[in-house]
N, C-alpha and C. Protein backbone atom coordinates (compact mmCIF):
# COMPACT_ATOMS: atom_id res chain seq x y z
N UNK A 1 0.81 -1.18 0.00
CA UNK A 1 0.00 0.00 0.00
C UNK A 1 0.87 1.26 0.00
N UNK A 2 1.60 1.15 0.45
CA UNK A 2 2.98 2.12 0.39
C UNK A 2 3.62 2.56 -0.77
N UNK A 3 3.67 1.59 -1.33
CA UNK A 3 4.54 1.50 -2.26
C UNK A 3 3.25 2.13 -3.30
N UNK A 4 1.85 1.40 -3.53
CA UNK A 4 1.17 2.39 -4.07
C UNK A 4 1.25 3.53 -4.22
N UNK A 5 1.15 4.58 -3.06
CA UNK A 5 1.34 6.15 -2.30
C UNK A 5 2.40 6.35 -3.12
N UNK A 6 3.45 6.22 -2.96
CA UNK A 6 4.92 6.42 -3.64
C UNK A 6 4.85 6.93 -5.46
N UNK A 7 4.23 6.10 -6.11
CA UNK A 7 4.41 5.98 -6.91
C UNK A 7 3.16 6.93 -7.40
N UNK A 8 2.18 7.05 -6.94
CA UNK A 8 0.77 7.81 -6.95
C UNK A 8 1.46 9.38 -7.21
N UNK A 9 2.37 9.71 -6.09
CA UNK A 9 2.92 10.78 -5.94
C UNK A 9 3.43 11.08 -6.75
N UNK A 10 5.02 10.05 -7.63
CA UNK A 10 5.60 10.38 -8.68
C UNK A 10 4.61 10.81 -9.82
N UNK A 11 3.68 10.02 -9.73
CA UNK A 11 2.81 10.20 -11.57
C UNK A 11 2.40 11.70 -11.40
N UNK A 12 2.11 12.25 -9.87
CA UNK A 12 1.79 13.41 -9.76
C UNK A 12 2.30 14.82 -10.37
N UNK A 13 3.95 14.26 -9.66
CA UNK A 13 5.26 15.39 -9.77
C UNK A 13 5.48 15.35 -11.70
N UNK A 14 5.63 14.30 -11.96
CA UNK A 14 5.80 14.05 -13.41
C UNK A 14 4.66 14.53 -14.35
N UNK A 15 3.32 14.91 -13.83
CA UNK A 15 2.60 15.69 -14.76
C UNK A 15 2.56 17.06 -14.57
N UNK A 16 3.03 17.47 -13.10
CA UNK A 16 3.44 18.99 -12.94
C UNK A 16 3.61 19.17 -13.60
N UNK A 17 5.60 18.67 -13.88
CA UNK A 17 6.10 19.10 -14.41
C UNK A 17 6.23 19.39 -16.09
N UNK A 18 4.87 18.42 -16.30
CA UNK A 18 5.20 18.50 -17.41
C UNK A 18 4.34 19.61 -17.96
N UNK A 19 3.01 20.33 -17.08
CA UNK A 19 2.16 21.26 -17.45
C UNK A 19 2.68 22.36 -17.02
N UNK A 20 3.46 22.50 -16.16
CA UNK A 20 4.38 24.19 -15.89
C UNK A 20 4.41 24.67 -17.19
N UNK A 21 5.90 23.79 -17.96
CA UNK A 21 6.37 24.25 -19.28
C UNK A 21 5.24 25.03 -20.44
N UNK A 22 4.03 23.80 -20.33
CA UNK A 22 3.12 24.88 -21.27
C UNK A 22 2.26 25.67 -20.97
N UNK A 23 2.06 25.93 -19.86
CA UNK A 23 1.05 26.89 -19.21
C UNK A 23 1.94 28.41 -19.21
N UNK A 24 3.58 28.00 -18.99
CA UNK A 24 4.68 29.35 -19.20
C UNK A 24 4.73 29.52 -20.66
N UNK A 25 5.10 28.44 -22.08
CA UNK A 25 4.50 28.89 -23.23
C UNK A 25 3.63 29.77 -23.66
N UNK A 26 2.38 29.40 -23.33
CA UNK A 26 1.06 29.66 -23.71
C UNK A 26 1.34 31.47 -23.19
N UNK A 27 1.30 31.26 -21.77
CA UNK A 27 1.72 33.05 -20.99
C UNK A 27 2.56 33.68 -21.91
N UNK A 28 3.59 33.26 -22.56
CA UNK A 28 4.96 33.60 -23.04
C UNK A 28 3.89 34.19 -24.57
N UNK A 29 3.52 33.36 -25.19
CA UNK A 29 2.97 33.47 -26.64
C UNK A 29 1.75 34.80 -26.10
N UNK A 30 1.26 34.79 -24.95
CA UNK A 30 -0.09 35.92 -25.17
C UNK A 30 0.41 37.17 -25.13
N UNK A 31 1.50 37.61 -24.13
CA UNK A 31 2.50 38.78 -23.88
C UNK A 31 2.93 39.29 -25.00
N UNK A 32 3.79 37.95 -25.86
CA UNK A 32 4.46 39.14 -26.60
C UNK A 32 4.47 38.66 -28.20
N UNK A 33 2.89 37.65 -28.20
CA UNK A 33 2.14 37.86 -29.69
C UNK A 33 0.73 38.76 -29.96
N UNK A 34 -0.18 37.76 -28.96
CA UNK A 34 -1.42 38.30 -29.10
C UNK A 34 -1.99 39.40 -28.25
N UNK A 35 -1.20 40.04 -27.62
CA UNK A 35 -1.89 41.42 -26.53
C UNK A 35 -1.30 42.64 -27.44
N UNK A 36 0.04 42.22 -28.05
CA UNK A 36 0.79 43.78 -29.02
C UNK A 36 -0.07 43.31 -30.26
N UNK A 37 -0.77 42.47 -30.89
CA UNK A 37 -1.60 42.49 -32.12
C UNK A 37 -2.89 43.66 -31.79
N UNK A 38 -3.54 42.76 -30.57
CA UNK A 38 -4.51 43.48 -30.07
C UNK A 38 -4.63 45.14 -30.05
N UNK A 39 -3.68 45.43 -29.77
CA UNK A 39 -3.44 46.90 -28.82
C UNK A 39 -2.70 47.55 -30.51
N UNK A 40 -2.33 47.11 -31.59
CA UNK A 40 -2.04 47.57 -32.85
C UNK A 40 -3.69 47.60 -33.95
N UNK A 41 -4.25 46.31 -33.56
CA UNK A 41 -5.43 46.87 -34.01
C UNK A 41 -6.51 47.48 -33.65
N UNK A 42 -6.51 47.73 -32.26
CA UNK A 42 -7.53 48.89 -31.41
C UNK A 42 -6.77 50.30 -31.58
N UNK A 43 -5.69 50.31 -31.83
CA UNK A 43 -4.67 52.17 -32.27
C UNK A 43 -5.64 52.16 -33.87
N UNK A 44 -5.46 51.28 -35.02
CA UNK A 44 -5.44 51.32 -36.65
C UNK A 44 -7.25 51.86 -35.95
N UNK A 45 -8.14 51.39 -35.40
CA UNK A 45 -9.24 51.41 -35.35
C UNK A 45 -9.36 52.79 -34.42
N UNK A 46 -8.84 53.35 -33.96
CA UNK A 46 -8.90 55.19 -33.35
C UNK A 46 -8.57 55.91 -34.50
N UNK A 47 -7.26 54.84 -35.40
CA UNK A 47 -6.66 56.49 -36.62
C UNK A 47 -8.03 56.64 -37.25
N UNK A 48 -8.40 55.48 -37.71
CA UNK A 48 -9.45 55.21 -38.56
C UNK A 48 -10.70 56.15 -38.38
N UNK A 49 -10.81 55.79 -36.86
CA UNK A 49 -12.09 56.56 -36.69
C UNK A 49 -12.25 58.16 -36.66
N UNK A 50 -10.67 58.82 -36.17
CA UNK A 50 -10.46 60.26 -35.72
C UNK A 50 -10.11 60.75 -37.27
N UNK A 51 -10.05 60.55 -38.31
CA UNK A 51 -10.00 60.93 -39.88
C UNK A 51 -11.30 61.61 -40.31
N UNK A 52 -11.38 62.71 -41.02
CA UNK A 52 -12.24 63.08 -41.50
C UNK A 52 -11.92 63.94 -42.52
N UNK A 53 -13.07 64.27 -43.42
CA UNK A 53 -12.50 64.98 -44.82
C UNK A 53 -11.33 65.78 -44.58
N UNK A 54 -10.65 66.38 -45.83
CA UNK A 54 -9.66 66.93 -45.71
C UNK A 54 -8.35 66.40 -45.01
N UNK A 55 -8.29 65.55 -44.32
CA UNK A 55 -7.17 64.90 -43.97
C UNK A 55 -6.47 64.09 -45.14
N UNK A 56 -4.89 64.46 -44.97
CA UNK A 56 -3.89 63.76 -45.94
C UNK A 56 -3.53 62.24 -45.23
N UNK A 57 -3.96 61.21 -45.78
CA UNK A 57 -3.46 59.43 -45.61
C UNK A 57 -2.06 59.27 -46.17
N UNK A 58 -2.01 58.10 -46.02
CA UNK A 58 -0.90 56.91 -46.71
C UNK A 58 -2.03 55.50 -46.95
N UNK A 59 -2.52 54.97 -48.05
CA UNK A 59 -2.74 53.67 -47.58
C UNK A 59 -1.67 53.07 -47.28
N UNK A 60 -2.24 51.42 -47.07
CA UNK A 60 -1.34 50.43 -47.03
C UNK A 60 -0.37 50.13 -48.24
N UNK A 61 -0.88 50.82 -49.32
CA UNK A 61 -0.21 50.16 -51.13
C UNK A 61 0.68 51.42 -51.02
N UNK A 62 1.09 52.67 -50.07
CA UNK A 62 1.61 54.01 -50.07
C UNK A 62 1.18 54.77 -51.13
N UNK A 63 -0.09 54.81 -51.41
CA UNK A 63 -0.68 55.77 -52.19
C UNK A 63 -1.07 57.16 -51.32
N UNK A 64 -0.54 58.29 -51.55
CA UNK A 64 -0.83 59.81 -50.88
C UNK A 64 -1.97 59.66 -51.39
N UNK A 65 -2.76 60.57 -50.36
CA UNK A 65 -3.69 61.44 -50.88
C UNK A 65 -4.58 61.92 -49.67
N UNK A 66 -5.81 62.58 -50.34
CA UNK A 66 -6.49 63.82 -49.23
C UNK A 66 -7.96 63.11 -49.18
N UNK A 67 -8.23 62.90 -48.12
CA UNK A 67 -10.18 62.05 -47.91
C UNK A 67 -10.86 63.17 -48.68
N UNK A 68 -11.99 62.97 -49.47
CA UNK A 68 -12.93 63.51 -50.15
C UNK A 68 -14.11 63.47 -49.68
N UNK A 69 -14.15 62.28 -50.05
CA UNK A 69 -15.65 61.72 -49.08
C UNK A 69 -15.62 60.24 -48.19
N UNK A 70 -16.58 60.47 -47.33
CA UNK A 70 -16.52 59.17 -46.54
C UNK A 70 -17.79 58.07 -45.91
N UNK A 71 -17.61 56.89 -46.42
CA UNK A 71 -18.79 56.05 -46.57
C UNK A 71 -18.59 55.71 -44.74
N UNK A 72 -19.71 54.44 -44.28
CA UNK A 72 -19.51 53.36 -43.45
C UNK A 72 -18.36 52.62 -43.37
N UNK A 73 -17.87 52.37 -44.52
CA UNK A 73 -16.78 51.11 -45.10
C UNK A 73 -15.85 51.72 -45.83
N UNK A 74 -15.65 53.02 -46.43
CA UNK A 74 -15.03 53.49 -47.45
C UNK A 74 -14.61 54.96 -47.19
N UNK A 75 -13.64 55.08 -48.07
CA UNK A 75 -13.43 56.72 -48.37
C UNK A 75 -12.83 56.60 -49.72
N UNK A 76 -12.89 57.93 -50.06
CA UNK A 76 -12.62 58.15 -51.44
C UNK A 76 -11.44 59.21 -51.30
N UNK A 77 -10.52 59.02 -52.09
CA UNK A 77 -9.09 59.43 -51.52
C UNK A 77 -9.08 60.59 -52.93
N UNK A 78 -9.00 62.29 -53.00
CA UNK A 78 -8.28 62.49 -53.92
C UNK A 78 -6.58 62.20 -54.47
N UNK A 79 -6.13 61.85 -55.33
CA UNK A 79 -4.86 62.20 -55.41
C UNK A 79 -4.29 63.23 -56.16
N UNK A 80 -2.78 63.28 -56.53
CA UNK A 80 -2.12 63.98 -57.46
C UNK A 80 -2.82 64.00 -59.02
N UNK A 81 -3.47 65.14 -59.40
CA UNK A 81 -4.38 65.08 -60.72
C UNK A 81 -5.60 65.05 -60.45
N UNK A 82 -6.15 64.88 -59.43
CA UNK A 82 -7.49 65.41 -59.20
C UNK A 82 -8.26 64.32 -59.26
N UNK A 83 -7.25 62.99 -59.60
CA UNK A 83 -7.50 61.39 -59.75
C UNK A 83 -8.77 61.04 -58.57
N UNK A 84 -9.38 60.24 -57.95
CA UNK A 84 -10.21 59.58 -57.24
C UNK A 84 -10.28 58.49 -57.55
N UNK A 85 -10.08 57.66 -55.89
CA UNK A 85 -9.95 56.54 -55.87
C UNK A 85 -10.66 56.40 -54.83
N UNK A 86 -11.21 54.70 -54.46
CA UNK A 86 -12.42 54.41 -53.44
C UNK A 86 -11.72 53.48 -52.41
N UNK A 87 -10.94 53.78 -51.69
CA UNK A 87 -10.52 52.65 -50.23
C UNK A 87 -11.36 52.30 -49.59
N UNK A 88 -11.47 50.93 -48.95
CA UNK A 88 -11.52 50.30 -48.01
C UNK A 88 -11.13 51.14 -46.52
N UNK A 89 -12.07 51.17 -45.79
CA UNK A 89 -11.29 52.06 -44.67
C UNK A 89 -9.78 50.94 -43.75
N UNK A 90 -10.17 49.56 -44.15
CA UNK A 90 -8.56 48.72 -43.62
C UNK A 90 -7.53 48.97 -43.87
N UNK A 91 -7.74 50.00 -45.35
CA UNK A 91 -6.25 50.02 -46.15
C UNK A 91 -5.69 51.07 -45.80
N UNK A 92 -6.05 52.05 -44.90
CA UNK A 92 -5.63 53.42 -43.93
C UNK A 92 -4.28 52.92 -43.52
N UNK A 93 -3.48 53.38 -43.73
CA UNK A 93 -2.17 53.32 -42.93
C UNK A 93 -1.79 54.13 -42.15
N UNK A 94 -1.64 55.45 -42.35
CA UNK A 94 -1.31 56.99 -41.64
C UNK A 94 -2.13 57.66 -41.61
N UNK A 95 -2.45 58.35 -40.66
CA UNK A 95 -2.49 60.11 -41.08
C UNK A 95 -1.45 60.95 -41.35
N UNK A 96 -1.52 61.44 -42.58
CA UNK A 96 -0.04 61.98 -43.24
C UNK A 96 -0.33 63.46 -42.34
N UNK A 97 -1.64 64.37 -42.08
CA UNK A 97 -2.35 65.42 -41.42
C UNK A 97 -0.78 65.29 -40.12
N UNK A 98 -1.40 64.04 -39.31
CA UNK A 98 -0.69 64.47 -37.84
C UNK A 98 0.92 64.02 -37.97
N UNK A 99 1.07 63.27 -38.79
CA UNK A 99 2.58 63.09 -38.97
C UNK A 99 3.49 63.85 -39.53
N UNK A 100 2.62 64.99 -40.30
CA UNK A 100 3.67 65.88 -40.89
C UNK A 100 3.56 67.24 -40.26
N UNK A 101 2.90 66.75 -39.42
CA UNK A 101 2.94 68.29 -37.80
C UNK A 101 4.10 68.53 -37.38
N UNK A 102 4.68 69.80 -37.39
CA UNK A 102 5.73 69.79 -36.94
C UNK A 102 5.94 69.47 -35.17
N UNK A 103 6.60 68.91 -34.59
CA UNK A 103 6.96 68.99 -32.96
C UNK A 103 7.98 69.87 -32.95
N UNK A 104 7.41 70.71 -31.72
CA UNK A 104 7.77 71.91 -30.85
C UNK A 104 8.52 71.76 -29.72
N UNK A 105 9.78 71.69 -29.91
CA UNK A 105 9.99 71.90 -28.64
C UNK A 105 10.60 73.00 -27.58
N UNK A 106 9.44 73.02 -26.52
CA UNK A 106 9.84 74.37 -26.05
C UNK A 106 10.77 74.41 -25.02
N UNK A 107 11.81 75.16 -24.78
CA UNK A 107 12.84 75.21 -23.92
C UNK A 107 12.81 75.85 -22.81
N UNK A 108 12.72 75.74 -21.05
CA UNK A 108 12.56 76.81 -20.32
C UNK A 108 14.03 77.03 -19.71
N UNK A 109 14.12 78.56 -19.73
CA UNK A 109 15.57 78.87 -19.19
C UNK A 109 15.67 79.13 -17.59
């Protein structure tokens, strides 16, 4: 009966150990895959939303240009030539508007 106990115990220690390793994986993979995906596509989904006419983009294909008009799902991008084109609001890459703001920096003496 002892010797039962004994061995009851080992099968115990031996499946610890063997679920530590992937339970620290799994932690390891959410940190520093799926929480920085997350938190990159809840930012793309603020640029997205804080855009409105007259703002200069980048899509994703690096096409410039200035919002014209704007659907549910879409905007219509002027470009160079007075061209018009119809994006996908996914294909937003930048706001060219806040990136080509200059930063100020002020100095106190």
């Amino acid at each position: 009966m002892l010797s039962t106990i004994i061995l009851q115990a080992a099968g115990g220690s031996n499946m610890l150990s063997t679920l530590v390793p992937m339970v620290l994986i799994m932690v390891v993979f959410y940190f520093f895959m799926i929480r920085p995906q997350m938190k990159k596509a809840k930012d793309h989904k603020k640029l997205v939303e804080d855009l409105k006419k007259g703002d200069k983009i980048v899509t994703t294909a690096g096409i410039h240009g200035r919002i014209v008009d704007m659907n549910d799902t879409t905007f219509l991008i002027e470009v160079e030539g007075g061209t018009k084109i119809r994006f996908d609001k996914t294909a937003i890459s930048l706001d060219a508007t806040k990136a080509a703001a200059p930063k100020i920096d002020i100095v106190k003496s």
